[in-house]
PDB file of N, CA and C in Angstrom:
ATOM      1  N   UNK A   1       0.820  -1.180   0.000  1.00  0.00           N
ATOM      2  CA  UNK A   1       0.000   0.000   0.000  1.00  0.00           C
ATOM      3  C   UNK A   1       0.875   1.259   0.000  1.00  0.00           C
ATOM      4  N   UNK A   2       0.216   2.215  -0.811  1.00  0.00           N
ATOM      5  CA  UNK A   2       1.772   3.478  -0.730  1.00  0.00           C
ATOM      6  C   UNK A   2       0.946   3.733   0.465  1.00  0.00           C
ATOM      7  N   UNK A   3      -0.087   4.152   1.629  1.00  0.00           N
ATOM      8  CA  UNK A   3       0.583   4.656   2.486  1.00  0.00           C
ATOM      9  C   UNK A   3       1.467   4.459   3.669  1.00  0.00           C
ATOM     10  N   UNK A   4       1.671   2.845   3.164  1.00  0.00           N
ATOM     11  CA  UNK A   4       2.846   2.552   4.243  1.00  0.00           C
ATOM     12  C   UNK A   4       4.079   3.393   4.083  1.00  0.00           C
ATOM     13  N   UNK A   5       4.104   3.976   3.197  1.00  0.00           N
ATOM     14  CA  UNK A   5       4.890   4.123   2.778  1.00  0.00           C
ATOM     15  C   UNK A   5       5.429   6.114   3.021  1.00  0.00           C
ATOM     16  N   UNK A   6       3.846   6.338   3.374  1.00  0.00           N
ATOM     17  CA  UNK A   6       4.338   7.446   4.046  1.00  0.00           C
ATOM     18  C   UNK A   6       4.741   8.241   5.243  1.00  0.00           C
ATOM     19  N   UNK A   7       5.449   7.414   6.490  1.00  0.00           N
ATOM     20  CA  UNK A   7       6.113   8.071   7.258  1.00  0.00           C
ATOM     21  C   UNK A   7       7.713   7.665   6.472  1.00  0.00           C
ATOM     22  N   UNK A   8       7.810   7.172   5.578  1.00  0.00           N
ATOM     23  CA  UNK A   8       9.518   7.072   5.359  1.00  0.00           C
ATOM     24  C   UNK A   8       9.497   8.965   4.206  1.00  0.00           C
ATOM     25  N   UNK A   9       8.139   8.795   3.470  1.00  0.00           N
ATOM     26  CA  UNK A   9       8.442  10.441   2.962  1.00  0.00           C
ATOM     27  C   UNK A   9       8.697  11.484   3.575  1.00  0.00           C
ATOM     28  N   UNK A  10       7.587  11.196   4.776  1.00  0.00           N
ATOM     29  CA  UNK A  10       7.863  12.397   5.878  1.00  0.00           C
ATOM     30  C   UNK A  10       9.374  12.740   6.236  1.00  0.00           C
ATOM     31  N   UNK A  11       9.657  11.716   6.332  1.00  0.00           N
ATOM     32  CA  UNK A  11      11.014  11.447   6.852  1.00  0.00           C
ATOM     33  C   UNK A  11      11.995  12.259   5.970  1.00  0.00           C
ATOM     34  N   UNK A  12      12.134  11.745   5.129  1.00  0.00           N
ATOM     35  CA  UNK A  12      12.792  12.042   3.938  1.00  0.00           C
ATOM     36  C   UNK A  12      12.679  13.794   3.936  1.00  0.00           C
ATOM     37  N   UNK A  13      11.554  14.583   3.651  1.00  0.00           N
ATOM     38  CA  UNK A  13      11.415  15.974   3.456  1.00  0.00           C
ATOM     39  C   UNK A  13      12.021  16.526   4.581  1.00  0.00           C
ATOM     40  N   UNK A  14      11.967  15.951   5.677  1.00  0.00           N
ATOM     41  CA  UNK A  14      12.034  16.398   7.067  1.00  0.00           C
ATOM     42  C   UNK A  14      13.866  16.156   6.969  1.00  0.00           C
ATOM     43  N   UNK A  15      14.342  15.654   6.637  1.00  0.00           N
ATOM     44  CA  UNK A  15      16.076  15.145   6.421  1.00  0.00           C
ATOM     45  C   UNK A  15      16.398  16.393   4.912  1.00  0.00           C
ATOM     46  N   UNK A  16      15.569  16.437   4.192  1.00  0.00           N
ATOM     47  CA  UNK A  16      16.252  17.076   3.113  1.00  0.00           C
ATOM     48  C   UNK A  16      16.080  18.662   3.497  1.00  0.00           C
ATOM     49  N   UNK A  17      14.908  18.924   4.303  1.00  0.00           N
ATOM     50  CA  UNK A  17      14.543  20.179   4.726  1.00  0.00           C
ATOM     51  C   UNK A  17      15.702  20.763   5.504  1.00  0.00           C
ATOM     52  N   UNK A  18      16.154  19.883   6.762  1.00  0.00           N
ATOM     53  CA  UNK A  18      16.945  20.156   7.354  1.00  0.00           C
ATOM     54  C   UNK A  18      18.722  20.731   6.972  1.00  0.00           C
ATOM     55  N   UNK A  19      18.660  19.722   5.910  1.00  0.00           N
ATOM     56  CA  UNK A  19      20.155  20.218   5.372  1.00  0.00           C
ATOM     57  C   UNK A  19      20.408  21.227   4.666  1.00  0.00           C
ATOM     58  N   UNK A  20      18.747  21.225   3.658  1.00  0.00           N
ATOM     59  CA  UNK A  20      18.890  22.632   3.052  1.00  0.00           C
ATOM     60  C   UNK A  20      18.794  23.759   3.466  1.00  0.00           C
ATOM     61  N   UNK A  21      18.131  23.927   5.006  1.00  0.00           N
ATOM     62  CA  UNK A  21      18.367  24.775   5.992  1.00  0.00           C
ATOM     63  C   UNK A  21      19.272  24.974   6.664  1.00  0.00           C
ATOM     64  N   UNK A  22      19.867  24.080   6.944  1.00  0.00           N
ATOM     65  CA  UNK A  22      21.680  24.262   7.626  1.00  0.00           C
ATOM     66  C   UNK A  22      22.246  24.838   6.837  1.00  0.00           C
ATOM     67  N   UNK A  23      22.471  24.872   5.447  1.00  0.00           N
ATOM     68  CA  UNK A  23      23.178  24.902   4.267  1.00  0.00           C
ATOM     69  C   UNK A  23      22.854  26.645   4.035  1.00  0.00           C
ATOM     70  N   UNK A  24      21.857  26.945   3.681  1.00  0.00           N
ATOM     71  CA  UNK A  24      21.222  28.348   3.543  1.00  0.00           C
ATOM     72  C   UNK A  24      21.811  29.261   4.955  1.00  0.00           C
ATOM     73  N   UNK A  25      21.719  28.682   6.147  1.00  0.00           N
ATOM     74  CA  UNK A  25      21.643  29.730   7.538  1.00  0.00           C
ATOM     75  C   UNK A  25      22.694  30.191   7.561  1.00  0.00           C
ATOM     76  N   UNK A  26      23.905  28.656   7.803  1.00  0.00           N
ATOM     77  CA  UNK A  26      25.387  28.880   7.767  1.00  0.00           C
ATOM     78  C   UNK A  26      25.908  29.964   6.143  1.00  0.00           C
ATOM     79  N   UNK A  27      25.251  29.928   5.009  1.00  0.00           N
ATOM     80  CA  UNK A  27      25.850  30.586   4.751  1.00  0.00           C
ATOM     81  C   UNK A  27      25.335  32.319   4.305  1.00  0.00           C
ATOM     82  N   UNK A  28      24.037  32.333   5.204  1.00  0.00           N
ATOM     83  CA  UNK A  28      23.586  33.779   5.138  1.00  0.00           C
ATOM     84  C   UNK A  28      24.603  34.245   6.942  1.00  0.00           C
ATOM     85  N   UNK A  29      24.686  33.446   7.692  1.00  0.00           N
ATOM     86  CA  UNK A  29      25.090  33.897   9.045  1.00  0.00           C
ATOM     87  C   UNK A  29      26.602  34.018   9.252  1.00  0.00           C
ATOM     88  N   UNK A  30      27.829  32.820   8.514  1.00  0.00           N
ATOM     89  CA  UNK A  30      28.697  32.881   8.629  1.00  0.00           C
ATOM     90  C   UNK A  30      29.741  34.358   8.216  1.00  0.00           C
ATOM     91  N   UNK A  31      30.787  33.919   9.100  1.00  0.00           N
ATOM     92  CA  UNK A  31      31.457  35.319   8.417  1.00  0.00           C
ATOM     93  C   UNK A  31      32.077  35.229   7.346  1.00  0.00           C
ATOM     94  N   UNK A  32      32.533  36.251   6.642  1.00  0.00           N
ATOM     95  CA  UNK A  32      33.316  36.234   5.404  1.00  0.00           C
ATOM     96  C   UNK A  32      34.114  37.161   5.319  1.00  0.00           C
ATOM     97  N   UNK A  33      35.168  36.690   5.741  1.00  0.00           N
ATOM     98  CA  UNK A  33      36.503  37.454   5.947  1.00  0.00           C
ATOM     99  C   UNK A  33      37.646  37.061   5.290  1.00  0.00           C
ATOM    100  N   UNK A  34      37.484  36.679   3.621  1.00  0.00           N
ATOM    101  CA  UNK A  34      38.849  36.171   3.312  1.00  0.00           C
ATOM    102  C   UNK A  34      40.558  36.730   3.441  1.00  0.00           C
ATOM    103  N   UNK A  35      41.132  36.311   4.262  1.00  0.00           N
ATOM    104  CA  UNK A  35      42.433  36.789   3.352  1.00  0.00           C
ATOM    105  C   UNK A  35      43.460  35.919   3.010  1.00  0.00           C
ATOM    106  N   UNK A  36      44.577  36.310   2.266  1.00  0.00           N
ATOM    107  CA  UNK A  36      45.589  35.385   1.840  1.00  0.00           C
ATOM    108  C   UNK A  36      45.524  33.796   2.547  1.00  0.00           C
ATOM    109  N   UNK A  37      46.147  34.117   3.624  1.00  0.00           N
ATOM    110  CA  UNK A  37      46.381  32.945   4.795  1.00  0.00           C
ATOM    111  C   UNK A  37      45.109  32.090   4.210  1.00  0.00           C
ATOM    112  N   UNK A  38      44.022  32.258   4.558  1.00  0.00           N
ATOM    113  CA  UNK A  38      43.349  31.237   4.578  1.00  0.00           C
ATOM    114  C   UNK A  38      43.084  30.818   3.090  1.00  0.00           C
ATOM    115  N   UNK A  39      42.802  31.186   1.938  1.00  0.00           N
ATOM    116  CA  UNK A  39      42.908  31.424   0.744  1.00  0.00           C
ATOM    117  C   UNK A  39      43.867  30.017  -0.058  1.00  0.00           C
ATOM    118  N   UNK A  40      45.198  30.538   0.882  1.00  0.00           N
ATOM    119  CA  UNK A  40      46.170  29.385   0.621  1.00  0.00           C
ATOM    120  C   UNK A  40      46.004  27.980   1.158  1.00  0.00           C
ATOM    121  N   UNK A  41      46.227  27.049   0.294  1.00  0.00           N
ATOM    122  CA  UNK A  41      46.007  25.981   0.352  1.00  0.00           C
ATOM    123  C   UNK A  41      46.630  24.886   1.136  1.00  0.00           C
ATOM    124  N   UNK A  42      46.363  24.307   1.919  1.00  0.00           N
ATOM    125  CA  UNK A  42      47.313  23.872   3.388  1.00  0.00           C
ATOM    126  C   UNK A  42      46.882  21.960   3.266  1.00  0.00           C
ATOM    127  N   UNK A  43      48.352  21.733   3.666  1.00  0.00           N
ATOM    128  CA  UNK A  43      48.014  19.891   3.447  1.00  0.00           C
ATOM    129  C   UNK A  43      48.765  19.362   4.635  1.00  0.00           C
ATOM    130  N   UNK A  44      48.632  19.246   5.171  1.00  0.00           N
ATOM    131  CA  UNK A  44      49.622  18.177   6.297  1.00  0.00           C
ATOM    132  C   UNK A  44      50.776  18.850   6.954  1.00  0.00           C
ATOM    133  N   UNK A  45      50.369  19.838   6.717  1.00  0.00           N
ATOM    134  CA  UNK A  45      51.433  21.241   7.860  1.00  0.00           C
ATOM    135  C   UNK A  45      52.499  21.308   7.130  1.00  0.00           C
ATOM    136  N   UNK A  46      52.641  21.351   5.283  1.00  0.00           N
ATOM    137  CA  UNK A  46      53.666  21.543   4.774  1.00  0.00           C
ATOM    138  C   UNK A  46      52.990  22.211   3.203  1.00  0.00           C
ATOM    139  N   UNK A  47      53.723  23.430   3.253  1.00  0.00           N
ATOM    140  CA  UNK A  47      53.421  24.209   2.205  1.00  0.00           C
ATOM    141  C   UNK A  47      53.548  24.087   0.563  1.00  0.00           C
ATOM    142  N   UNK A  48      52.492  24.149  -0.443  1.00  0.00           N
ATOM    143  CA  UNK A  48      52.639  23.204  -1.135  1.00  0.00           C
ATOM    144  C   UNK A  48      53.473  23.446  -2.235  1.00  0.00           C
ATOM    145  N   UNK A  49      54.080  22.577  -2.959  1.00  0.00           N
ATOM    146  CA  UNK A  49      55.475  22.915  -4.306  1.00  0.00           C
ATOM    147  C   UNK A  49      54.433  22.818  -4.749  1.00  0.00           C
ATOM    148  N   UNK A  50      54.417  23.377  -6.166  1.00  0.00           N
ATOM    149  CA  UNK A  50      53.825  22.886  -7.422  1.00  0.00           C
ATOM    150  C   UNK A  50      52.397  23.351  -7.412  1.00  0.00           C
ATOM    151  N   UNK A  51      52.007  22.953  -8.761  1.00  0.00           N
ATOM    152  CA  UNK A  51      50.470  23.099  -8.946  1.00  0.00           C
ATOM    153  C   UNK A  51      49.521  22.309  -8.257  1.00  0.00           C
ATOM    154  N   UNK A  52      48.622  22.270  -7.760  1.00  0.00           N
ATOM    155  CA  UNK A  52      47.505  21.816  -7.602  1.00  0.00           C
ATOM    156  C   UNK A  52      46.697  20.780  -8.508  1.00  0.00           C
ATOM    157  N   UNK A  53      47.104  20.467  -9.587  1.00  0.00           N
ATOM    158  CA  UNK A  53      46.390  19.926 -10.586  1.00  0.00           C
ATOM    159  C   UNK A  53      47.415  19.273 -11.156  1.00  0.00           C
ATOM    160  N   UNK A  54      48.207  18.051  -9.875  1.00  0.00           N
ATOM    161  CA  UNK A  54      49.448  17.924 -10.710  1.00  0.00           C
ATOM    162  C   UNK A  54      48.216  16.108 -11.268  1.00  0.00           C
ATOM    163  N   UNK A  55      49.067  15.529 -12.463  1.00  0.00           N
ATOM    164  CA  UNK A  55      48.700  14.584 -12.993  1.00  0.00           C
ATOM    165  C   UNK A  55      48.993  13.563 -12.683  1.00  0.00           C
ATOM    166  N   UNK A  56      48.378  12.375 -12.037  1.00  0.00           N
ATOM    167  CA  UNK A  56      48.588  11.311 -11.888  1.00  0.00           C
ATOM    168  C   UNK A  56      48.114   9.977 -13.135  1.00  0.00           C
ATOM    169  N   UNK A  57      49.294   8.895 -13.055  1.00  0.00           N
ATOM    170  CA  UNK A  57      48.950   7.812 -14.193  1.00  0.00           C
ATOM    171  C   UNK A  57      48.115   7.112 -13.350  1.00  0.00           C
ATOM    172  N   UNK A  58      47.696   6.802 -14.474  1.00  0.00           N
ATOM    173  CA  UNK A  58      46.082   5.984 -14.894  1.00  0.00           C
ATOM    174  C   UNK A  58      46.008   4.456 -13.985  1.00  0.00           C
ATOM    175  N   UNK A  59      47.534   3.900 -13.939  1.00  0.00           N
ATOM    176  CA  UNK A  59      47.816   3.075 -12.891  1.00  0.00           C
ATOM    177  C   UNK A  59      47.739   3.003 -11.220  1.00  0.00           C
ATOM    178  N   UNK A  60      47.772   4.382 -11.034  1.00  0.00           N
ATOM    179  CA  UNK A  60      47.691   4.596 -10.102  1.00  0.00           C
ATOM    180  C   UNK A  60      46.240   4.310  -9.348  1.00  0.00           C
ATOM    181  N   UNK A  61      45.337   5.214  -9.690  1.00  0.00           N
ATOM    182  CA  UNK A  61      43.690   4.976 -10.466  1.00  0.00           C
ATOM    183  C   UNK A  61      43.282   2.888 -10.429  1.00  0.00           C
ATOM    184  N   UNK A  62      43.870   2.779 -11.382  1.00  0.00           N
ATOM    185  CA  UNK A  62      43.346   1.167 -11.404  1.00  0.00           C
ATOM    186  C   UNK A  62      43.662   0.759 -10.249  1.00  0.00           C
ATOM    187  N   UNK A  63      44.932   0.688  -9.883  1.00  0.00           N
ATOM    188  CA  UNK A  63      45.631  -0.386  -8.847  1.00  0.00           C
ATOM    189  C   UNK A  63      44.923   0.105  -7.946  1.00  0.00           C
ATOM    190  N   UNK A  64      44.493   1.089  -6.965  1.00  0.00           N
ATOM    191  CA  UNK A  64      43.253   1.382  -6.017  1.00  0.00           C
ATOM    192  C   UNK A  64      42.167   0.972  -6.553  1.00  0.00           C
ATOM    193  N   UNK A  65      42.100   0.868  -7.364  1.00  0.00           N
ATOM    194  CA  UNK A  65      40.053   0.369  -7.714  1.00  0.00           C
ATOM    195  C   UNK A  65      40.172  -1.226  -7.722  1.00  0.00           C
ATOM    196  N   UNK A  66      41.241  -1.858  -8.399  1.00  0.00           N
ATOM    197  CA  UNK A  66      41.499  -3.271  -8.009  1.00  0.00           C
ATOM    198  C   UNK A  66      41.349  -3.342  -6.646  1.00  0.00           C
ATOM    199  N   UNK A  67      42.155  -2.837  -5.488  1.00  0.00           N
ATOM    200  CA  UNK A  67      42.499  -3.162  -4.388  1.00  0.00           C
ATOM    201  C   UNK A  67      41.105  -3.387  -3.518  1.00  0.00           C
ATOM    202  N   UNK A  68      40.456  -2.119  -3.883  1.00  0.00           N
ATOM    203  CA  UNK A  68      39.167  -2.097  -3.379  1.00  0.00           C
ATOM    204  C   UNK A  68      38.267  -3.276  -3.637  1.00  0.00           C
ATOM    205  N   UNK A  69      38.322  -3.602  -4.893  1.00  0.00           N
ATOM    206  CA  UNK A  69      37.246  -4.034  -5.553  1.00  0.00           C
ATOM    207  C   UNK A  69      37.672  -6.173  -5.170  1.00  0.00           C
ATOM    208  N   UNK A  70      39.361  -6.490  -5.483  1.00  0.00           N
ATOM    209  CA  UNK A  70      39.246  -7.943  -4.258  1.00  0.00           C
ATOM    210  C   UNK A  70      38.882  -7.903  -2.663  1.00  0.00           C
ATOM    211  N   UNK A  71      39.134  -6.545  -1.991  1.00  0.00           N
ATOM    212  CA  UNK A  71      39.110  -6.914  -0.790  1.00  0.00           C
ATOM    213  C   UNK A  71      37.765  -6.386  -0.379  1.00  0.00           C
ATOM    214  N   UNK A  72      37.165  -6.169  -0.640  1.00  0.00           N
ATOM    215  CA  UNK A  72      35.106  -6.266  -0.746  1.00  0.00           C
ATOM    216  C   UNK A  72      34.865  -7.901  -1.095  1.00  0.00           C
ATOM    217  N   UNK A  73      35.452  -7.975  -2.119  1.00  0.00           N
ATOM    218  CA  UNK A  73      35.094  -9.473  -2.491  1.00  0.00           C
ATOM    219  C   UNK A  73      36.022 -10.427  -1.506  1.00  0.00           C
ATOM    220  N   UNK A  74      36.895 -10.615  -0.613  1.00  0.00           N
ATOM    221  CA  UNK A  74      37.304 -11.322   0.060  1.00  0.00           C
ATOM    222  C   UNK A  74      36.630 -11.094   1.157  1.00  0.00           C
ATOM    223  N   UNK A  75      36.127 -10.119   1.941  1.00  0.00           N
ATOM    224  CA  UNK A  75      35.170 -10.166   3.118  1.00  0.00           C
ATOM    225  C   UNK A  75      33.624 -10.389   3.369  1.00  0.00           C
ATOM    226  N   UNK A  76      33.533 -11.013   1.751  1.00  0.00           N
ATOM    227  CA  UNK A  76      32.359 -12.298   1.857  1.00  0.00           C
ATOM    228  C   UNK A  76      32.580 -13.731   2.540  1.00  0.00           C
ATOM    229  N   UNK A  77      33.828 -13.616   2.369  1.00  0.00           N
ATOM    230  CA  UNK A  77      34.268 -15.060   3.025  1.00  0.00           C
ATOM    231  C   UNK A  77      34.233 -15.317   4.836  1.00  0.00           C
ATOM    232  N   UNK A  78      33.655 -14.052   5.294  1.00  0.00           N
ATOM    233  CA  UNK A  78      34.022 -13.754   6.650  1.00  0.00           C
ATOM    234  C   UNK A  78      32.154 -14.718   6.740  1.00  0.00           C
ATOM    235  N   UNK A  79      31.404 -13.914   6.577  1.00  0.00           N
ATOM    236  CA  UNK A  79      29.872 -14.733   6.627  1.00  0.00           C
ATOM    237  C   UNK A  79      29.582 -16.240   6.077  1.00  0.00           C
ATOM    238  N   UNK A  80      30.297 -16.998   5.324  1.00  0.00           N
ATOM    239  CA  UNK A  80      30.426 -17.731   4.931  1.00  0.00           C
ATOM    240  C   UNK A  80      31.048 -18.657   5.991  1.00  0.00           C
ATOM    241  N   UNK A  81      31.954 -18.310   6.703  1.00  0.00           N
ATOM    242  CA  UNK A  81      32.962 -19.155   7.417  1.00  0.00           C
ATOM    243  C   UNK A  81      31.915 -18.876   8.708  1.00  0.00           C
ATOM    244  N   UNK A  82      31.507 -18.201   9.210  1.00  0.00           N
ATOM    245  CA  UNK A  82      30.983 -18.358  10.604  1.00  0.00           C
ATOM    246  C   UNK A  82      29.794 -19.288  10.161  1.00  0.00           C
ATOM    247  N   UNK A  83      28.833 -19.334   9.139  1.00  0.00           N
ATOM    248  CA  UNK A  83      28.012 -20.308   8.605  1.00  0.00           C
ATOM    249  C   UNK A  83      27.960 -21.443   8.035  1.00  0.00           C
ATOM    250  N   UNK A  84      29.616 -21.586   7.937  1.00  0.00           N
ATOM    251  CA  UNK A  84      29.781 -23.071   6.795  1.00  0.00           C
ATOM    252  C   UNK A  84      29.276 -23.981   7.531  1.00  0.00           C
ATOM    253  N   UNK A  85      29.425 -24.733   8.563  1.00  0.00           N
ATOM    254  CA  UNK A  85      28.141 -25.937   9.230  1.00  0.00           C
ATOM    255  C   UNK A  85      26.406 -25.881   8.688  1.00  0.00           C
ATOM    256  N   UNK A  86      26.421 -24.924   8.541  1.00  0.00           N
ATOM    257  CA  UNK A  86      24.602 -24.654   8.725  1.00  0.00           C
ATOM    258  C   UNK A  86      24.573 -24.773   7.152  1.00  0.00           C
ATOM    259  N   UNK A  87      25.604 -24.030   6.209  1.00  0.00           N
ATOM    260  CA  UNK A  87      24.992 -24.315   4.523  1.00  0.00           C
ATOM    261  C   UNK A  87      25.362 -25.632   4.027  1.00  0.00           C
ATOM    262  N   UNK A  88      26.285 -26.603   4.840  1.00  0.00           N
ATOM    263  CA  UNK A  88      26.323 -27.906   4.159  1.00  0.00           C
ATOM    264  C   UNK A  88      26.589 -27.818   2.168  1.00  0.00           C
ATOM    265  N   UNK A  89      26.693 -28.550   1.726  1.00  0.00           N
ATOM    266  CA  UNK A  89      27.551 -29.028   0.902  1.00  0.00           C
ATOM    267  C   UNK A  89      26.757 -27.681  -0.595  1.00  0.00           C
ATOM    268  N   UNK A  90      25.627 -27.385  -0.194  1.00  0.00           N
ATOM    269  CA  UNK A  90      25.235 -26.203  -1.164  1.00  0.00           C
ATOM    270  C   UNK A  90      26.410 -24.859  -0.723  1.00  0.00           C
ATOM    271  N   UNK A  91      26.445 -24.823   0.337  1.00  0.00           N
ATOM    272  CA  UNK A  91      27.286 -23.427   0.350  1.00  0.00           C
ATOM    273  C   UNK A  91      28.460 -23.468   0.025  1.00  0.00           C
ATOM    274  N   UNK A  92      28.976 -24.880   0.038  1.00  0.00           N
ATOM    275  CA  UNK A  92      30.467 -25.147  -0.033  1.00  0.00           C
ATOM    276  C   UNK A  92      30.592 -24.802  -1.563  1.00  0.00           C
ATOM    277  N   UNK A  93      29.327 -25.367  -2.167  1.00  0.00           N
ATOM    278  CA  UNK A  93      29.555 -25.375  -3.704  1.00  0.00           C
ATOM    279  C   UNK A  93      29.594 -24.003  -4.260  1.00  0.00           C
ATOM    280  N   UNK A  94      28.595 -22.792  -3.555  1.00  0.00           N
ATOM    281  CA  UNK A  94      28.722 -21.360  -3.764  1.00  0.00           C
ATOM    282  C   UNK A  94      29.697 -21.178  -3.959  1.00  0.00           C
ATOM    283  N   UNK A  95      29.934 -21.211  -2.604  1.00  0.00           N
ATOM    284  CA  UNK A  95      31.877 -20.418  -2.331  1.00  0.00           C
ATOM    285  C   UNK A  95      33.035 -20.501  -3.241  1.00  0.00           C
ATOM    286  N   UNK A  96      32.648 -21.757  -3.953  1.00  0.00           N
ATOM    287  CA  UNK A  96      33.830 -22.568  -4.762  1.00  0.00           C
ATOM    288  C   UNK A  96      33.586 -21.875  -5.799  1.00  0.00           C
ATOM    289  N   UNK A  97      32.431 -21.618  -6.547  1.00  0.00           N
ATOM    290  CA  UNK A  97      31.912 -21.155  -7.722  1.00  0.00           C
ATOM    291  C   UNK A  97      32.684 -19.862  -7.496  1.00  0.00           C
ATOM    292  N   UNK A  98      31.802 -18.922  -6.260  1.00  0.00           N
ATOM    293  CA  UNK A  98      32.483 -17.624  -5.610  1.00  0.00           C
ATOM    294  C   UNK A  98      34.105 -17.035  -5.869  1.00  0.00           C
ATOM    295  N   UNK A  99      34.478 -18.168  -5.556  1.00  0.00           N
ATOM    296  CA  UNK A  99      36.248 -18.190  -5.329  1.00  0.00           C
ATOM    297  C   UNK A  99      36.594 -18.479  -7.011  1.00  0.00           C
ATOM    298  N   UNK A 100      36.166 -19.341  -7.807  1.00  0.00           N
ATOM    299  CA  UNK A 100      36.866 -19.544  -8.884  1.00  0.00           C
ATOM    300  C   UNK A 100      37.134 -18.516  -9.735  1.00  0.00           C
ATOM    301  N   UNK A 101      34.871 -17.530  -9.805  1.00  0.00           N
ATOM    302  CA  UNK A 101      35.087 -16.710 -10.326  1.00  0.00           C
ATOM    303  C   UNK A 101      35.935 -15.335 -10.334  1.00  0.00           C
ATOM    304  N   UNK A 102      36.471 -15.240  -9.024  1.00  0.00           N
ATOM    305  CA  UNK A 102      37.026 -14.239  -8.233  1.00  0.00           C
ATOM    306  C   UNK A 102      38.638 -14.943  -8.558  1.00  0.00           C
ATOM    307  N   UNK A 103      38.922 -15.690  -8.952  1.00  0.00           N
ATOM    308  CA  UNK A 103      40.367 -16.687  -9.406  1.00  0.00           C
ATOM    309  C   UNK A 103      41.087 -16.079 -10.720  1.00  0.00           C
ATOM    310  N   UNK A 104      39.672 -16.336 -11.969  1.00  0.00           N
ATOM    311  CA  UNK A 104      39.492 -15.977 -12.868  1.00  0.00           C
ATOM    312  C   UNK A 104      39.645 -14.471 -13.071  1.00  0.00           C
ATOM    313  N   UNK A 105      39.290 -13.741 -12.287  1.00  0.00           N
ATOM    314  CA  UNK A 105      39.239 -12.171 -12.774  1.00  0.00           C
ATOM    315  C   UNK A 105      40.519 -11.569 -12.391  1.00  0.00           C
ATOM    316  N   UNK A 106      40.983 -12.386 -11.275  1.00  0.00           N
ATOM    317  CA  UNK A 106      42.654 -12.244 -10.862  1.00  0.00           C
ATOM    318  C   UNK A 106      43.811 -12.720 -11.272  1.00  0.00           C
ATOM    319  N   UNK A 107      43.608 -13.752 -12.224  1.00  0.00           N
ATOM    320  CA  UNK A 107      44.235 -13.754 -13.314  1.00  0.00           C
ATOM    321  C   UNK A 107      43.895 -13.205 -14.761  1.00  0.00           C
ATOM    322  N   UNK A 108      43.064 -12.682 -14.803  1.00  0.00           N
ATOM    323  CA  UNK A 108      42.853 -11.992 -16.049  1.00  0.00           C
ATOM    324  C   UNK A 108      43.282 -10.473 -15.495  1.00  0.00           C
ATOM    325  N   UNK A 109      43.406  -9.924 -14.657  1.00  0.00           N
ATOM    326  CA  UNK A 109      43.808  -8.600 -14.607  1.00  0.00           C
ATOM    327  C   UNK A 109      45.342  -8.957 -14.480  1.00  0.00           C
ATOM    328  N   UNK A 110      45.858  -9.905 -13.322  1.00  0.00           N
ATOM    329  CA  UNK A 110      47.185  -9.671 -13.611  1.00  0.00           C
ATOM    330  C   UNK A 110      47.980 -10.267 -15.363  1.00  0.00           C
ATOM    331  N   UNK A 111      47.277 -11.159 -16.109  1.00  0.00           N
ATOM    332  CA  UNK A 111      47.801 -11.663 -17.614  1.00  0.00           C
ATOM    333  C   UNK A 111      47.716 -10.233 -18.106  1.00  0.00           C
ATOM    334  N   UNK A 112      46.665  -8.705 -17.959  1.00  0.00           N
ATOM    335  CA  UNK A 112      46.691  -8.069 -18.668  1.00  0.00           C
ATOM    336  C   UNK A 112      47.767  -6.861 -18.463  1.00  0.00           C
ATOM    337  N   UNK A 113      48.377  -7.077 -17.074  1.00  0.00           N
ATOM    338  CA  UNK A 113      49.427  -6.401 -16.943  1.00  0.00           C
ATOM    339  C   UNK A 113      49.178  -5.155 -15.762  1.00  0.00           C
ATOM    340  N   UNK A 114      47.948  -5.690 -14.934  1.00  0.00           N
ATOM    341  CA  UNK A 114      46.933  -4.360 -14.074  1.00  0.00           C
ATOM    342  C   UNK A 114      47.981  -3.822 -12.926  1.00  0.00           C
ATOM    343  N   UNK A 115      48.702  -4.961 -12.491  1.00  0.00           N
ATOM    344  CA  UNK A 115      49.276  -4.688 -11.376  1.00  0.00           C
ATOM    345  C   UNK A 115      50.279  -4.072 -11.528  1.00  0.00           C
ATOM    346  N   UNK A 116      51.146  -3.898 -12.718  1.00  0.00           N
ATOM    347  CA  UNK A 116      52.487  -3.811 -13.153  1.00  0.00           C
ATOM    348  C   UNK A 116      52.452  -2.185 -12.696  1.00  0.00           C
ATOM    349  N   UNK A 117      53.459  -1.794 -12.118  1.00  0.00           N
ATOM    350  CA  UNK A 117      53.150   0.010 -11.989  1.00  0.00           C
ATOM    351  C   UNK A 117      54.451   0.681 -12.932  1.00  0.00           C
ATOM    352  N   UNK A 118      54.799   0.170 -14.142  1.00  0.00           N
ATOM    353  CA  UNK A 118      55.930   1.032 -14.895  1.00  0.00           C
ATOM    354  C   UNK A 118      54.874   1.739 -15.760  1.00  0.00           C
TER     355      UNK A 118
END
């Protein structure tokens, strides 16, 4: 029924209302006092060489999105292992499927050269 469905709208207007009101107050109320000092761009308590827009390779980019993207897929294995008694020989067979395909994509990224950082 949609009106179950309406205290999650309420909700919702009442969450979007709010931010767009924080958002508006802070910046009709805040001060605005720029100068230099703050202006300048500050990283780890050391002042910065170079441009701002320096370029990073494309390797760099992958090899984090790989990294991310096995170790999401390896902390399926955490729910699996506290459950392996209870799924009996169907879950075993998942996992295996799970793992091969996850085998497969880790050797196809490293045959294509993903990991290599020259």
């Amino acid at each position: 029924m949609p009106s179950d469905y309406l205290p999650i709208l309420i909700m919702l207007i009442v969450i979007v209302g709010f931010a767009a009101a924080g958002l508006i107050v802070s910046g009709l109320v805040g001060p605005r006092k720029p100068t230099p000092a703050k202006l300048a761009p500050y990283e780890s308590g050391m002042s910065p060489i170079g441009s701002a827009r320096q370029r990073f390779s494309i390797r760099y980019y992958l090899v984090a999105v790989l990294f991310i993207l096995f170790d999401i897929e390896i902390i399926f294995f955490y729910p699996w292992a506290v459950l392996f008694r209870d799924l009996g020989w169907f879950g075993l067979i998942e996992m295996g499927v799970f793992t091969l395909t996850l085998l497969v994509g880790f050797v196809y990224i490293w045959k294509k050269g993903g990991f290599e950082w020259d």
